[in-house]
N, C-alpha and C. Protein backbone atom coordinates (compact mmCIF):
# COMPACT_ATOMS: atom_id res chain seq x y z
N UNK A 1 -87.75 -144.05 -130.28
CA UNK A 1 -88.87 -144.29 -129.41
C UNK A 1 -89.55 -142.95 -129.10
N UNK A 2 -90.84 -142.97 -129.04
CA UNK A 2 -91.33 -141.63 -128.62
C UNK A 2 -91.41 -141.37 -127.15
N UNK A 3 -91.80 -139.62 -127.53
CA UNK A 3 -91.42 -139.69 -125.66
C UNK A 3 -92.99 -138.93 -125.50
N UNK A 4 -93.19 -138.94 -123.94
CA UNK A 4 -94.74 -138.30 -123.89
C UNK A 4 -95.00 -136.97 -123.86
N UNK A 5 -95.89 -136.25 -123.83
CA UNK A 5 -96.33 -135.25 -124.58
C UNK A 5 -95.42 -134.12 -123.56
N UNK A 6 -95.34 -134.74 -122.06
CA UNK A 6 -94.93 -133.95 -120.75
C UNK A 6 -93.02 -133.70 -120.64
N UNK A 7 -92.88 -134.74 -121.63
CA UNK A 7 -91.19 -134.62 -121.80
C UNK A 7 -91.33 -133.50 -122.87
N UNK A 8 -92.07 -133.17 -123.98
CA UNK A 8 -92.22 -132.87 -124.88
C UNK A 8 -91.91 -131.28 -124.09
N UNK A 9 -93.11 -131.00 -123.52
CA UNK A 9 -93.09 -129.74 -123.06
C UNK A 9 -91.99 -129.11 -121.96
N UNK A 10 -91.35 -130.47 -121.53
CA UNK A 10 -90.03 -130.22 -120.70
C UNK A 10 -89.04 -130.17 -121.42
N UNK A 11 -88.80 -130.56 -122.52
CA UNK A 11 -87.43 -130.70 -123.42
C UNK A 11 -86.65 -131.95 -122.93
N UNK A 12 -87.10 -133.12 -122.72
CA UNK A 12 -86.56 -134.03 -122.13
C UNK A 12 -86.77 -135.37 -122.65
N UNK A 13 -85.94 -136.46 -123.05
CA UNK A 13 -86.03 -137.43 -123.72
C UNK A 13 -85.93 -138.57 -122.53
N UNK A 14 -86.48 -139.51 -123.28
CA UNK A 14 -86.12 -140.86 -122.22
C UNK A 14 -85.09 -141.16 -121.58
N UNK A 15 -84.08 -140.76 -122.02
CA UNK A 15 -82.37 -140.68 -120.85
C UNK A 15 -82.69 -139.69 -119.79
N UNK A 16 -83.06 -138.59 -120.39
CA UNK A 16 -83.11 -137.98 -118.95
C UNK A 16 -83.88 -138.11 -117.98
N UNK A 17 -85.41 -138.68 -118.64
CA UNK A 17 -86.38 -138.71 -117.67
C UNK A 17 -86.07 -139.96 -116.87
N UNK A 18 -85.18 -140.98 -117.41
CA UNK A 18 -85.06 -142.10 -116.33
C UNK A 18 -83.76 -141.69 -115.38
N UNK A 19 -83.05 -140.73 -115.94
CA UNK A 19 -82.19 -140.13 -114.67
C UNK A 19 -82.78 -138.79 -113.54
N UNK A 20 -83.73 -138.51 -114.47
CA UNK A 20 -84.61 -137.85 -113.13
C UNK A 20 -85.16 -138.36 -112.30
N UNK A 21 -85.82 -139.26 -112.58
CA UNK A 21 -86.37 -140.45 -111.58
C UNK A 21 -85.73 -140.47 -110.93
N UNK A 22 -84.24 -141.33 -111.39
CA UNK A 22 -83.38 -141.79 -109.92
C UNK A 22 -83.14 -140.73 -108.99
N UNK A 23 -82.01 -139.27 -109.64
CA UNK A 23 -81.82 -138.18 -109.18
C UNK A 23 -82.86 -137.58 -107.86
N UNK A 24 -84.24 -137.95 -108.60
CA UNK A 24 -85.43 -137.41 -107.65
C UNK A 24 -85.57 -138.95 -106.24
N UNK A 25 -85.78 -139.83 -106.74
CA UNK A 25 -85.75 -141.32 -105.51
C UNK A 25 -84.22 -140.81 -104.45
N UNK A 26 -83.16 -140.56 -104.95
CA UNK A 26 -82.35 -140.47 -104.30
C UNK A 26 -82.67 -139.69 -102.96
N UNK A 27 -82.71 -138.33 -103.85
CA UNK A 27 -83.16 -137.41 -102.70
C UNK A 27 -84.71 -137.10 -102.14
N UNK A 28 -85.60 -137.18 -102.46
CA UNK A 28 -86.66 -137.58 -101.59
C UNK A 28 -86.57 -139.09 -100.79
N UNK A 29 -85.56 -139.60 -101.07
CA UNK A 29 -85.29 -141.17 -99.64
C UNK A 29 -84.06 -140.36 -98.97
N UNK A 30 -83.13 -138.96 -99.33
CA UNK A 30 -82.79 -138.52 -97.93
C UNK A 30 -82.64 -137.54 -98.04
N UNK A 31 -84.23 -137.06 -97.61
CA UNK A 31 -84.90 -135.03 -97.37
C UNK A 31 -83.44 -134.36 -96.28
N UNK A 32 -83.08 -135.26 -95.47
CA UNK A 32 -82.61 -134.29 -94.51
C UNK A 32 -80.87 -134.35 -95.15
N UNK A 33 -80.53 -134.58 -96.36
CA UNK A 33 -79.10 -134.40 -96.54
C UNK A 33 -79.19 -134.02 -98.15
N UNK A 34 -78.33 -133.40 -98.54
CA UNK A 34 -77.87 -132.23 -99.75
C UNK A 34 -76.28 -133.14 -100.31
N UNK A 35 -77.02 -133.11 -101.80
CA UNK A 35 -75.55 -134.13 -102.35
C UNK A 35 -74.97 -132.74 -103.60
N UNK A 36 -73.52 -133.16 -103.91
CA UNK A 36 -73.10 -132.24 -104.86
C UNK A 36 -73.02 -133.11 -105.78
N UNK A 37 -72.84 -132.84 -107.10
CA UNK A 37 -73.06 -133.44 -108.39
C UNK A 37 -72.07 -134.76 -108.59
N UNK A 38 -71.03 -134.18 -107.90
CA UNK A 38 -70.35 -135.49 -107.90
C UNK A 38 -70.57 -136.81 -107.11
N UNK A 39 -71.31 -136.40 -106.04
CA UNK A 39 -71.81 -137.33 -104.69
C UNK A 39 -73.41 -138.11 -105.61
N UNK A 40 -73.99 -137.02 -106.58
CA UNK A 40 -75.00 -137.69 -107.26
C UNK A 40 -74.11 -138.69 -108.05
N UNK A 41 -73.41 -138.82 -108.58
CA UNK A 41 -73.11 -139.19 -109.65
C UNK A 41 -72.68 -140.80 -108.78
N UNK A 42 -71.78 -140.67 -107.90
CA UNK A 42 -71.39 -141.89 -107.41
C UNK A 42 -72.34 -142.59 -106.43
N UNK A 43 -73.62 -141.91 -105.93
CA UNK A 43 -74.38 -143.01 -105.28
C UNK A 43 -75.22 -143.65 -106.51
N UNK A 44 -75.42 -143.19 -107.36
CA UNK A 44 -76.13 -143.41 -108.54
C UNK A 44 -75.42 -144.70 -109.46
N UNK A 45 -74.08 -144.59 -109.24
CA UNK A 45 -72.90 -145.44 -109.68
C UNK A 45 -72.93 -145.32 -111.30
N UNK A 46 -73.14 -143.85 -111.17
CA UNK A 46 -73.31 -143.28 -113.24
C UNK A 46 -71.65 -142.92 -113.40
N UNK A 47 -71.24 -143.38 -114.79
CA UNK A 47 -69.83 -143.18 -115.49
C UNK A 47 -69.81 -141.40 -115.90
N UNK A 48 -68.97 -140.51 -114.69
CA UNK A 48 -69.42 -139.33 -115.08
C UNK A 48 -69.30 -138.79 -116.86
N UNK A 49 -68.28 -139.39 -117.33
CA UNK A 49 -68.03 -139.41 -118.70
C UNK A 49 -69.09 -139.36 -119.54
N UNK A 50 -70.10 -140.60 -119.36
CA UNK A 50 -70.71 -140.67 -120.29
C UNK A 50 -72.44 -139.56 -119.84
N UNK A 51 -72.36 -139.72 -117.96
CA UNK A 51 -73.59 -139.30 -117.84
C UNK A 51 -73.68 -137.74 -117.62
N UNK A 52 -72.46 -137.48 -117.10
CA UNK A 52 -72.32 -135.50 -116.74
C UNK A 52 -73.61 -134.71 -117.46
N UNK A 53 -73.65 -134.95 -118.57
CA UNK A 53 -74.44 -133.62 -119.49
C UNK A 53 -75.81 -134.02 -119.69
N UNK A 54 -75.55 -135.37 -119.45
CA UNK A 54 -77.62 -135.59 -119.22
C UNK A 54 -78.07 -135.23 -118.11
N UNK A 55 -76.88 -135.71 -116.57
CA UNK A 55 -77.65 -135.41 -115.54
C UNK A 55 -77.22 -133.78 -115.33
N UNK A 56 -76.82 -133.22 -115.99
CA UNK A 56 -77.03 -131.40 -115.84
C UNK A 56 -78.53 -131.16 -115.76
N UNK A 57 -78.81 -132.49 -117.29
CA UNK A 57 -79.92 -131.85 -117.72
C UNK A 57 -81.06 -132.09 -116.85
N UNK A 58 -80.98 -133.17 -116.36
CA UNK A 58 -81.84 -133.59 -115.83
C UNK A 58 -82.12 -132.93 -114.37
N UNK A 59 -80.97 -132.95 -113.85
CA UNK A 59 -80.84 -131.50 -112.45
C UNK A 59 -81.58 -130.16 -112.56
N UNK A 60 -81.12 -129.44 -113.62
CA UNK A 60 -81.96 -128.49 -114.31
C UNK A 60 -83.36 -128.64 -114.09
N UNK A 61 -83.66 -129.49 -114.83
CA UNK A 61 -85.33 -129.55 -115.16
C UNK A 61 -86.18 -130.12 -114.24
N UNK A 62 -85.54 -130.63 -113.32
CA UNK A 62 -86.19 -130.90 -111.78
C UNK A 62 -85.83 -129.65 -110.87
N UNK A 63 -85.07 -129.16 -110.88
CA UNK A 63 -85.10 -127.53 -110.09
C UNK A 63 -85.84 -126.54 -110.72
N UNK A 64 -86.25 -126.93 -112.25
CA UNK A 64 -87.32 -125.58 -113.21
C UNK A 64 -88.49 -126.15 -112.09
N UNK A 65 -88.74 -127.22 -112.29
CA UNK A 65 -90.05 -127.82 -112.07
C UNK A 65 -90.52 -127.53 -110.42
N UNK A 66 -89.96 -127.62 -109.61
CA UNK A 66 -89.27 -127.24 -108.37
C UNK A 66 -89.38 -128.22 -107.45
N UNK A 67 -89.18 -129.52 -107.97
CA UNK A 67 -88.98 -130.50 -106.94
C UNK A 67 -87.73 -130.89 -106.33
N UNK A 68 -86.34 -130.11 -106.74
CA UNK A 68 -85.18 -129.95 -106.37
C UNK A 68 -84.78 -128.88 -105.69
N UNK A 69 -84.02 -128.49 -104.90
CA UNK A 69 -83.37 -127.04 -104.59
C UNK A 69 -81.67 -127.02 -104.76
N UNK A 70 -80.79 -125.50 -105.23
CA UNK A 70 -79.95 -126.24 -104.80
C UNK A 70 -78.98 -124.89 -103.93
N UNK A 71 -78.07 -124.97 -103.40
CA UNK A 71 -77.22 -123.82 -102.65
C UNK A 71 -76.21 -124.19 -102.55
N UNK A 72 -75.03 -123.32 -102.83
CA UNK A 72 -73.62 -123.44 -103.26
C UNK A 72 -73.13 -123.13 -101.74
N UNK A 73 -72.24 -124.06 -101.66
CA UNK A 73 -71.34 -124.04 -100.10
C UNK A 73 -70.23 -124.23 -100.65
N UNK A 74 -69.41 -123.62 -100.02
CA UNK A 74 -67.45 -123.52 -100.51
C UNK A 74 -67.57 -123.69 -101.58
N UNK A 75 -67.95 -122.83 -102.99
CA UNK A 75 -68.07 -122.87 -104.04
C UNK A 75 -68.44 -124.02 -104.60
N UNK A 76 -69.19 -125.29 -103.98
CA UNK A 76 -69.83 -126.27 -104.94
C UNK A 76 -71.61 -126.01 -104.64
N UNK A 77 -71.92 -126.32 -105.55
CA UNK A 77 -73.20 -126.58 -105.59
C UNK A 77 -73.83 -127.88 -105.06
N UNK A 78 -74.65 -127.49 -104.24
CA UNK A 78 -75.18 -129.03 -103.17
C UNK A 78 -76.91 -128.76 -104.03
N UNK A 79 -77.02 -130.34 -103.61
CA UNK A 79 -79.01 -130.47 -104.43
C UNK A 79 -79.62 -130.91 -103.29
N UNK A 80 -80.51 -130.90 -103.00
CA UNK A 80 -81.91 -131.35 -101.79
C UNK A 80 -83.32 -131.49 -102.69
N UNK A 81 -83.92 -132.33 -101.70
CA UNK A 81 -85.41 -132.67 -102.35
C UNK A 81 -85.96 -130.88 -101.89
N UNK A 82 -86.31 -130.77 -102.56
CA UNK A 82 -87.42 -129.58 -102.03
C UNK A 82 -89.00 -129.96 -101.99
N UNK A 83 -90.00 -130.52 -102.80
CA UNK A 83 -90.80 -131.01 -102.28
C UNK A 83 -91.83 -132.04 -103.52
N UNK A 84 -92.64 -132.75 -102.82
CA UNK A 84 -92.82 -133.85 -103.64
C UNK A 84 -93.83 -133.92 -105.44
N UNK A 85 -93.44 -134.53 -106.18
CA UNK A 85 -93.81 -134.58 -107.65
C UNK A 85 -94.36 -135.97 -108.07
N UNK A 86 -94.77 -135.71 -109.09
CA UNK A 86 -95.42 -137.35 -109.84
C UNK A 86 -94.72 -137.76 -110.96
N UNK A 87 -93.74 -139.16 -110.41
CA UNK A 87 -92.96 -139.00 -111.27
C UNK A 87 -93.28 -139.55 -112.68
N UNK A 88 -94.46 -139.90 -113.21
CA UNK A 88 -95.43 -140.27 -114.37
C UNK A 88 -95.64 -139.16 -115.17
N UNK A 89 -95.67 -137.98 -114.49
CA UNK A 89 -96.12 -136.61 -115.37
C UNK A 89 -95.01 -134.95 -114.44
N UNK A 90 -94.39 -135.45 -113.56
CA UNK A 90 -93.52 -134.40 -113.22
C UNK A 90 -94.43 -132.84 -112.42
N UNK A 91 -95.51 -133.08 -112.63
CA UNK A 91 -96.46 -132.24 -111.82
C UNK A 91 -96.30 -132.25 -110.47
N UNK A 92 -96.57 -130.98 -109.94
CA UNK A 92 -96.01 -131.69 -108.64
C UNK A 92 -97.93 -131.63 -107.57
N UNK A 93 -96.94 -132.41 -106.85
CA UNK A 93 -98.47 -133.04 -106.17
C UNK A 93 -99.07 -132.21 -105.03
N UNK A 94 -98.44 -131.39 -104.75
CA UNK A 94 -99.35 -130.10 -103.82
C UNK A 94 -98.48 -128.74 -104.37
N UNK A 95 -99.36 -128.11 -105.22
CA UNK A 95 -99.18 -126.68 -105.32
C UNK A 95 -98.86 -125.83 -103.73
N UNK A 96 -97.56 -125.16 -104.32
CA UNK A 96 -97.17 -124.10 -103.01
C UNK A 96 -97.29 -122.75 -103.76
N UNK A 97 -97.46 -121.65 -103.03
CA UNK A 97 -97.40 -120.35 -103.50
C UNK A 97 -95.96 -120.01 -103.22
N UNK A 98 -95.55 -118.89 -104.57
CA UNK A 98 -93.81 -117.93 -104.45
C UNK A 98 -93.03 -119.22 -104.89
N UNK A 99 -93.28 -120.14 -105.39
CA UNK A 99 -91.97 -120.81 -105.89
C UNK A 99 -91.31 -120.55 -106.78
N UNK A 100 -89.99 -119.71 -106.92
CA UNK A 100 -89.25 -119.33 -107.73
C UNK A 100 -88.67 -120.69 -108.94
N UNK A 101 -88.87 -120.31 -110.17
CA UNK A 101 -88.15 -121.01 -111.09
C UNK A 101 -87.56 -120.66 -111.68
C-alpha cells in the first residue's frame, strides 16, 4: 500500500503512522500526566513483542516533530503531549519559536 508523500519525508509507514495517532490521542486526552513506554504500551493494550520497535519508532518521530516531550525520572523515560499537531499531515498547528529537535 502506498504511504503519503508526509510519511515519505518522515520515514514512516502505515504501522507507524496509525500508532502515532493513538500514542498522540492518548496523550493530548491527558496533557496533565507523563506515561513511560511501558504504561504506553498497556493503555494502548499493544503486545509489547510484536509492537516495541514500531512504537520506538513512532515515539521518536513525534518528539522530532515536537508534538511529544520526554524526561527521564529514576532512570525511565516518561512521554507528555507537548503541544498540538494535525494528525492528517503531522504539521503542527501553531508554530512556536526555540523548539529543540
Amino acid at each position: 500500500m502506498p504511504i503519503t508523500r508526509r510519511q515519505f519525508e518522515l520515514g514512516i509507514d502505515n504501522r507507524v503512522n496509525e500508532l502515532m495517532i493513538k500514542v498522540y490521542e492518548l496523550l493530548e486526552s491527558n496533557r496533565d500526566q507523563a506515561y513511560s513506554l511501558a504504561e504506553i504500551l498497556e493503555n494502548l493494550r499493544l503486545t509489547p513483542a510484536i509492537y516495541a520497535d514500531l512504537l520506538g519508532i513512532a515515539i521518536k518521530t513525534l518528539r522530532r516533530i515536537g508534538a511529544i516531550e520526554v524526561s527521564e525520572v529514576a532512570d525511565v523515560n516518561y512521554y507528555a503531549f507537548r503541544q498540538a499537531v494535525h494528525k492528517d499531515t503531522w504539521a503542527l498547528e501553531k508554530e512556536e519559536e526555540n523548539i529543540p529537535f
